[in-house]
PDB file of N, CA and C in Angstrom:
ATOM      1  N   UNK A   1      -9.358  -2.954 -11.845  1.00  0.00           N
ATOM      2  CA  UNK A   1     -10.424  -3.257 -12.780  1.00  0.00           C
ATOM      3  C   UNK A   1      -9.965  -4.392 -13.688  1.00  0.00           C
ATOM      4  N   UNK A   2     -11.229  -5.219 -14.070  1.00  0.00           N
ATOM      5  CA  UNK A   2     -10.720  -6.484 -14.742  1.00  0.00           C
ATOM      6  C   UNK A   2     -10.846  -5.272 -16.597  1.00  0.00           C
ATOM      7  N   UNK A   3      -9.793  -6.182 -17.258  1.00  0.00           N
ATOM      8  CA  UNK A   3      -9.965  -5.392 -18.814  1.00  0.00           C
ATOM      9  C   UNK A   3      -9.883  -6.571 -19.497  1.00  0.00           C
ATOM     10  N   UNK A   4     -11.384  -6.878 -20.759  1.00  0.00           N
ATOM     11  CA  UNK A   4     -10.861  -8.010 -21.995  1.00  0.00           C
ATOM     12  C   UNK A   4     -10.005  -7.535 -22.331  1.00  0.00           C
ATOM     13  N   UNK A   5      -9.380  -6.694 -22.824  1.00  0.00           N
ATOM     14  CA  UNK A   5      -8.573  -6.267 -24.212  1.00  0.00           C
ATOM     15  C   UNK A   5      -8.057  -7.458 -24.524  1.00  0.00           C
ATOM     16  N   UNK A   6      -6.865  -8.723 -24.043  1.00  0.00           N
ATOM     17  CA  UNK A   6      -7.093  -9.614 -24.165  1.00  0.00           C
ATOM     18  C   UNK A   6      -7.610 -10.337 -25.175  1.00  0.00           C
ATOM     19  N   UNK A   7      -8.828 -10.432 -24.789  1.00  0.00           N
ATOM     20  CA  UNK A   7      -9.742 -11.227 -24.938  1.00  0.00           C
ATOM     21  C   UNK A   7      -9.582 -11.072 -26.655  1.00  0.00           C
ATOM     22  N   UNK A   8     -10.093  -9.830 -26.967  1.00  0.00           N
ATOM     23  CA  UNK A   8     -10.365  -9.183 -28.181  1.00  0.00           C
ATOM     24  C   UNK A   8      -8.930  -9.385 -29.207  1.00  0.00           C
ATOM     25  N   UNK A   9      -7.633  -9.522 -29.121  1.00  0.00           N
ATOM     26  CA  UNK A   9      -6.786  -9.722 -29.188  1.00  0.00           C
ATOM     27  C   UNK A   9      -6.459 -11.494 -29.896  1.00  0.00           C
ATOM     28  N   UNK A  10      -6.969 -11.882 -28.954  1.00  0.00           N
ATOM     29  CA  UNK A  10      -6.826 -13.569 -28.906  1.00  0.00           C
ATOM     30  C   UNK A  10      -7.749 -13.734 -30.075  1.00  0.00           C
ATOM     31  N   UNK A  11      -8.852 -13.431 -30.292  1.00  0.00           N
ATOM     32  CA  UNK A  11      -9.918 -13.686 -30.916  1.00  0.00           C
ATOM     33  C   UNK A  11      -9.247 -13.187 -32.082  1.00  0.00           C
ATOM     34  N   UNK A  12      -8.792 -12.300 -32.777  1.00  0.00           N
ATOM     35  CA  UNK A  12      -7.930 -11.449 -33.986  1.00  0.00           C
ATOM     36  C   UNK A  12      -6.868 -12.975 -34.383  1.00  0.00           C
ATOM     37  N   UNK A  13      -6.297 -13.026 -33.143  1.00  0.00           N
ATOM     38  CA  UNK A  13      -4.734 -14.132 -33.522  1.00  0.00           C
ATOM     39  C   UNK A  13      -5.327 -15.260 -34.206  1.00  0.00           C
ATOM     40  N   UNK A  14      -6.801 -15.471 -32.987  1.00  0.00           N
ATOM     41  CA  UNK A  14      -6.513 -17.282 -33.394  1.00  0.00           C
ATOM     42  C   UNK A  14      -8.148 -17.063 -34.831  1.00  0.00           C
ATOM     43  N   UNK A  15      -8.368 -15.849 -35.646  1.00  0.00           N
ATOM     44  CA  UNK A  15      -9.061 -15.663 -36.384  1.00  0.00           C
ATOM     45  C   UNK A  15     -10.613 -16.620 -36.410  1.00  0.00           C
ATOM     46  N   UNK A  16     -11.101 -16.099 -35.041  1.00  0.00           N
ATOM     47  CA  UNK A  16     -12.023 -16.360 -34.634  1.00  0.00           C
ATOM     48  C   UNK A  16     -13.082 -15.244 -34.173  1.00  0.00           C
ATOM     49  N   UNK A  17     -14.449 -15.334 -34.935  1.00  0.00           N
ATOM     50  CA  UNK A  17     -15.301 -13.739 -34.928  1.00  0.00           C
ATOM     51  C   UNK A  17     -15.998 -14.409 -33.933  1.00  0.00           C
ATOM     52  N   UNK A  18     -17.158 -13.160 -33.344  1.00  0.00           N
ATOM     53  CA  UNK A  18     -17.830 -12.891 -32.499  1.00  0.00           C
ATOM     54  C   UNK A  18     -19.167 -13.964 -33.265  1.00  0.00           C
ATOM     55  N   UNK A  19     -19.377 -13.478 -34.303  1.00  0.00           N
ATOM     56  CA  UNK A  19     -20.366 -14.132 -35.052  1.00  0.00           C
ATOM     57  C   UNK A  19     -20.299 -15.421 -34.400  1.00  0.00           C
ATOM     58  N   UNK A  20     -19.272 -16.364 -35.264  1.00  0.00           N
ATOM     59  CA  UNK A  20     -18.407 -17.740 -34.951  1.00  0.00           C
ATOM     60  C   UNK A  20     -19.304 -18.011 -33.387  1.00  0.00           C
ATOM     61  N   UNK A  21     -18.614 -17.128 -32.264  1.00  0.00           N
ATOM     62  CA  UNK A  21     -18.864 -17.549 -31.245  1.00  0.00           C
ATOM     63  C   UNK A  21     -20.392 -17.921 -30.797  1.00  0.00           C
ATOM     64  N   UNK A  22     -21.300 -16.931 -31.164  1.00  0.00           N
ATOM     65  CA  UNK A  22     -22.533 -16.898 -31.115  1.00  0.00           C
ATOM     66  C   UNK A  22     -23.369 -17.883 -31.411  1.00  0.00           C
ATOM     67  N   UNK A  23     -22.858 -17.854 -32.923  1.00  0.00           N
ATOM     68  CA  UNK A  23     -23.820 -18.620 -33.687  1.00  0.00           C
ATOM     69  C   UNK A  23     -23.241 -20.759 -33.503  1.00  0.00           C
ATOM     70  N   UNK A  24     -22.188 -20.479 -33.714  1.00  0.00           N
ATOM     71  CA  UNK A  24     -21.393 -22.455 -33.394  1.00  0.00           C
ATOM     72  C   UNK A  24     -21.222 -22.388 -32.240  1.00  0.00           C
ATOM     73  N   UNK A  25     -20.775 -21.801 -30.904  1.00  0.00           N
ATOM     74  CA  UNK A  25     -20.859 -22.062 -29.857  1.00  0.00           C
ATOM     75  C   UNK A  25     -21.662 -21.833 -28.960  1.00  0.00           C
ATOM     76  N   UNK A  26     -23.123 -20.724 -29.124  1.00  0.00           N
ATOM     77  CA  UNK A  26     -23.571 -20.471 -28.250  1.00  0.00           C
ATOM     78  C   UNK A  26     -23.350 -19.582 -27.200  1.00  0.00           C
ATOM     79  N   UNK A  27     -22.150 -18.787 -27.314  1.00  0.00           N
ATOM     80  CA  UNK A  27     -21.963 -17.756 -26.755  1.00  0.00           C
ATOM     81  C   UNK A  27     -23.213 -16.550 -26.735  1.00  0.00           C
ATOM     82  N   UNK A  28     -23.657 -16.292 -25.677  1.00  0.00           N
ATOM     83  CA  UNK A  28     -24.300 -15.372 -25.784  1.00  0.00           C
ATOM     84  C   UNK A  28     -23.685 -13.881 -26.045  1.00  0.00           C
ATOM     85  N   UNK A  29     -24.675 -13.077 -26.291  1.00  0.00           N
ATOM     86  CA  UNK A  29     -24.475 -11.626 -27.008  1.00  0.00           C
ATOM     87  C   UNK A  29     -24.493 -11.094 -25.789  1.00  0.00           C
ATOM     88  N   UNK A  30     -24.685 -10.857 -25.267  1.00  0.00           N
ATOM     89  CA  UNK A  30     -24.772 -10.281 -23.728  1.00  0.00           C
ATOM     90  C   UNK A  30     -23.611 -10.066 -23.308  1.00  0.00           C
ATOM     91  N   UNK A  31     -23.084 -11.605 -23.013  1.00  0.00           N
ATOM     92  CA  UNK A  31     -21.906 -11.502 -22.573  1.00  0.00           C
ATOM     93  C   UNK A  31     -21.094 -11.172 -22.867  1.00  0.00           C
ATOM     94  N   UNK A  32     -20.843 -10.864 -24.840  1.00  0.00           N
ATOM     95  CA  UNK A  32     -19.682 -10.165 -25.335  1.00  0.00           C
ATOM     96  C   UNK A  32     -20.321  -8.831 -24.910  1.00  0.00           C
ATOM     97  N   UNK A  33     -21.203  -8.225 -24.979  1.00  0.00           N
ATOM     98  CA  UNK A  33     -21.292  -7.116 -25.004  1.00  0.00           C
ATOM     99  C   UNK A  33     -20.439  -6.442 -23.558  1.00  0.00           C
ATOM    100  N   UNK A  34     -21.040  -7.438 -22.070  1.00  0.00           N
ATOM    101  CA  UNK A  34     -20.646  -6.700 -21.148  1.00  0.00           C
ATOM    102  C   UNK A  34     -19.106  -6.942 -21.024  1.00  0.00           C
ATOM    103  N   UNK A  35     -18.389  -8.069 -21.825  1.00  0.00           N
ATOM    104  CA  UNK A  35     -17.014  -7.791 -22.432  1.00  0.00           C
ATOM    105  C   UNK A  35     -16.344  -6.736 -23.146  1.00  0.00           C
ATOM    106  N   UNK A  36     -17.210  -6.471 -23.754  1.00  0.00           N
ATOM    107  CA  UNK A  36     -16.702  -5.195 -24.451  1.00  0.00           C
ATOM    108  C   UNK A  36     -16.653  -3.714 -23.514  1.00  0.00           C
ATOM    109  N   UNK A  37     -17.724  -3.547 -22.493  1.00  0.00           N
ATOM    110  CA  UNK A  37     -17.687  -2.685 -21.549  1.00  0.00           C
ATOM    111  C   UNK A  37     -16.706  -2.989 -20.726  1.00  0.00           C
ATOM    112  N   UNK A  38     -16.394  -4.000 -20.152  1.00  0.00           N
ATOM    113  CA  UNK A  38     -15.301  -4.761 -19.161  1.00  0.00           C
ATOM    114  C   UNK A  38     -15.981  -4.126 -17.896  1.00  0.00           C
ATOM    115  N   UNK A  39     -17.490  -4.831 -18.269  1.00  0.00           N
ATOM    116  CA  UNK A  39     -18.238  -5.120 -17.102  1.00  0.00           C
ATOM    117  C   UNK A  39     -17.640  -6.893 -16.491  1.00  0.00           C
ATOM    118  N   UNK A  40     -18.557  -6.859 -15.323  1.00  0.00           N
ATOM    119  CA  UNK A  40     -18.715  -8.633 -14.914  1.00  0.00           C
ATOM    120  C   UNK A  40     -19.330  -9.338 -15.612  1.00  0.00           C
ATOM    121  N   UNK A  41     -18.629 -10.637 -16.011  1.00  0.00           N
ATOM    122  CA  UNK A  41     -18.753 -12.258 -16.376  1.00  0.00           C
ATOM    123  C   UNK A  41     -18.301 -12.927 -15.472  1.00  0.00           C
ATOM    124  N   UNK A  42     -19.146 -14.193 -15.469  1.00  0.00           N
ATOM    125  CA  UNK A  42     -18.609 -15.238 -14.579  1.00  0.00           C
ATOM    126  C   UNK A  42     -17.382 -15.674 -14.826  1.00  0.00           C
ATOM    127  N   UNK A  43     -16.802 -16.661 -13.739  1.00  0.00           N
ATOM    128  CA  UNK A  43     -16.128 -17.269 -13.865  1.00  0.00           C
ATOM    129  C   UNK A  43     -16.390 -18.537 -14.470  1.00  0.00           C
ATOM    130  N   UNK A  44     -17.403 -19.178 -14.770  1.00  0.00           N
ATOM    131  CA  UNK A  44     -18.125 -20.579 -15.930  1.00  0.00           C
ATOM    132  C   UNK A  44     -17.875 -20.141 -16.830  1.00  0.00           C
ATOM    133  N   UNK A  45     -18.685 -18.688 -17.291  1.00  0.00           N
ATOM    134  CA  UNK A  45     -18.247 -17.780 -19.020  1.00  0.00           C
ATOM    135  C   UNK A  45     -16.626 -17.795 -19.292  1.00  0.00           C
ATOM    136  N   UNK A  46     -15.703 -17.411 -18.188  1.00  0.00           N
ATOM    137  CA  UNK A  46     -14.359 -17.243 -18.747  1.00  0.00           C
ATOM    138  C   UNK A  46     -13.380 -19.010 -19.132  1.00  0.00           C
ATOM    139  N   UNK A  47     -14.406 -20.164 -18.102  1.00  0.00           N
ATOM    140  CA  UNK A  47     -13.877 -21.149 -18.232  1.00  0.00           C
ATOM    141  C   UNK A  47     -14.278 -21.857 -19.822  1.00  0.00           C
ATOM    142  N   UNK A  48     -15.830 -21.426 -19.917  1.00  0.00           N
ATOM    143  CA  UNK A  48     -16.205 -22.116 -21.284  1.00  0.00           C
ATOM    144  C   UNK A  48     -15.252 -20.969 -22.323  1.00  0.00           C
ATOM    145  N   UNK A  49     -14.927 -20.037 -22.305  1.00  0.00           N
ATOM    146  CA  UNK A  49     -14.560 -19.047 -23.618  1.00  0.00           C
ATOM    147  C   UNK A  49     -12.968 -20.058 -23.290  1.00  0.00           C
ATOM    148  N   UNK A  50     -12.387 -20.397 -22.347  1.00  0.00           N
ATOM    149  CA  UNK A  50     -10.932 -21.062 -22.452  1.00  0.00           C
ATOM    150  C   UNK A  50     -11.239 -22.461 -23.202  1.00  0.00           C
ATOM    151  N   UNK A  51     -12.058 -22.962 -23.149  1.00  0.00           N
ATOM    152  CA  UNK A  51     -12.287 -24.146 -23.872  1.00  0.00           C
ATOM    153  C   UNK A  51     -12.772 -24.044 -25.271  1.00  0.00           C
ATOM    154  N   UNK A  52     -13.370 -22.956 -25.580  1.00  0.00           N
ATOM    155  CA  UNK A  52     -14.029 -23.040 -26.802  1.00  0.00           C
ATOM    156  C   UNK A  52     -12.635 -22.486 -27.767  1.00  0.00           C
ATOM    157  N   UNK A  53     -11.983 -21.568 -27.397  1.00  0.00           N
ATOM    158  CA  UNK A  53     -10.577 -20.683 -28.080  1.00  0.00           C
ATOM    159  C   UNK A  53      -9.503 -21.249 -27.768  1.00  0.00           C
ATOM    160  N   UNK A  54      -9.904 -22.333 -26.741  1.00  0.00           N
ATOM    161  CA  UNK A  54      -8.088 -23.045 -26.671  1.00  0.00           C
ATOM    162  C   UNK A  54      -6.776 -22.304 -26.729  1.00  0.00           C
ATOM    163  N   UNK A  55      -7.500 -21.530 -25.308  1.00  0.00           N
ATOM    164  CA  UNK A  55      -6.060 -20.698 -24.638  1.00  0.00           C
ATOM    165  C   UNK A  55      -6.633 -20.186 -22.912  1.00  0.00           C
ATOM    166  N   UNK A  56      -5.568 -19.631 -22.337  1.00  0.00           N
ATOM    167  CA  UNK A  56      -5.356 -19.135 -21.044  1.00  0.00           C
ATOM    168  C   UNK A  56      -6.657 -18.191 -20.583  1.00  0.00           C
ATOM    169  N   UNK A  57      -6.723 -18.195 -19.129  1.00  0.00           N
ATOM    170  CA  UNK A  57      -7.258 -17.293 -18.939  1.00  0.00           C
ATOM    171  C   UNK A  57      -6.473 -15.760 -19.188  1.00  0.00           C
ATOM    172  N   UNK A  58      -5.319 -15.413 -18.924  1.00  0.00           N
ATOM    173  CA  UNK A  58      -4.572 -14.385 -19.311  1.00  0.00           C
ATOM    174  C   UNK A  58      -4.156 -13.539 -20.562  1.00  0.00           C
ATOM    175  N   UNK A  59      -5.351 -14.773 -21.578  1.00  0.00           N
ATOM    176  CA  UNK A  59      -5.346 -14.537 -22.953  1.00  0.00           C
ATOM    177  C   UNK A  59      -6.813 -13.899 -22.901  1.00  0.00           C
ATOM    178  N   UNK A  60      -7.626 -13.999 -21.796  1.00  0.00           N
ATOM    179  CA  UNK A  60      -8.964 -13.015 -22.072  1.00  0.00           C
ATOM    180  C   UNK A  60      -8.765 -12.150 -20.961  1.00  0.00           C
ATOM    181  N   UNK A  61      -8.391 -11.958 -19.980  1.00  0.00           N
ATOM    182  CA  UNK A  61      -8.146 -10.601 -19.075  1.00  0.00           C
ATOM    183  C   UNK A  61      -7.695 -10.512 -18.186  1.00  0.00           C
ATOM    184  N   UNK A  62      -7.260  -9.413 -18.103  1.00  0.00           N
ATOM    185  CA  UNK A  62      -5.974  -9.085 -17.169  1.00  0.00           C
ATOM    186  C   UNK A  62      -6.507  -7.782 -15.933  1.00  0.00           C
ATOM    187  N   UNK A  63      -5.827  -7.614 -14.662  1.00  0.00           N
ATOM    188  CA  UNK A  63      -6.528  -7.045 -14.107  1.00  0.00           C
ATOM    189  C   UNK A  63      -5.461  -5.645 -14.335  1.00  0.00           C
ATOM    190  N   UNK A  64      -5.811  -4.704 -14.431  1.00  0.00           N
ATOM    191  CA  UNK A  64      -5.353  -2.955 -14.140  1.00  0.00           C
ATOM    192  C   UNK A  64      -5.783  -2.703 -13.166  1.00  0.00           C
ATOM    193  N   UNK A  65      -4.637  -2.007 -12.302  1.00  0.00           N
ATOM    194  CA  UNK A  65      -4.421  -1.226 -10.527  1.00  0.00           C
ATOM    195  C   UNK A  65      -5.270  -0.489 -10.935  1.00  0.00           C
ATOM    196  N   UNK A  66      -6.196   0.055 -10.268  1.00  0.00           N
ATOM    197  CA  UNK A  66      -6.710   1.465 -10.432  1.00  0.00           C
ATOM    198  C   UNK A  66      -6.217   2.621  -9.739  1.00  0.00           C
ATOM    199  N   UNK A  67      -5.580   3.711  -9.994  1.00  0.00           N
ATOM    200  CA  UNK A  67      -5.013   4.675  -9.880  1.00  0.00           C
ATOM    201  C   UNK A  67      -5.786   5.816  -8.880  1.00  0.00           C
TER     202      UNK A  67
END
């Protein structure tokens, strides 16, 4: 399973809110939301969130074996 935790993490360090994202970048709400479930996002969503936060993909998610 893919997990933000990540994601949520990065966003704390580099003191950057959800708001922020929404409202100056255009991030949709959706997509944090199904982030927050660690449902599916594209791969465009994970490339624009690396450009907008200026960091790795490994800084928004990582995959867990499932057991």
């Amino acid at each position: 399973m893919i997990s933000y935790e990540p994601f949520w993490k990065t966003l704390k360090e580099k003191h950057i809110s959800q708001y922020k994202l929404i409202k100056k970048f255009g991030v949709s709400a959706g997509q944090l939301s199904r982030m927050r479930a660690n449902e599916y996002i594209s791969t465009h969503t994970i490339d624009e969130l690396c450009k907008i936060i200026d960091c790795r993909v490994e800084d928004i998610m990582v995959y867990i074996k499932d057991e």
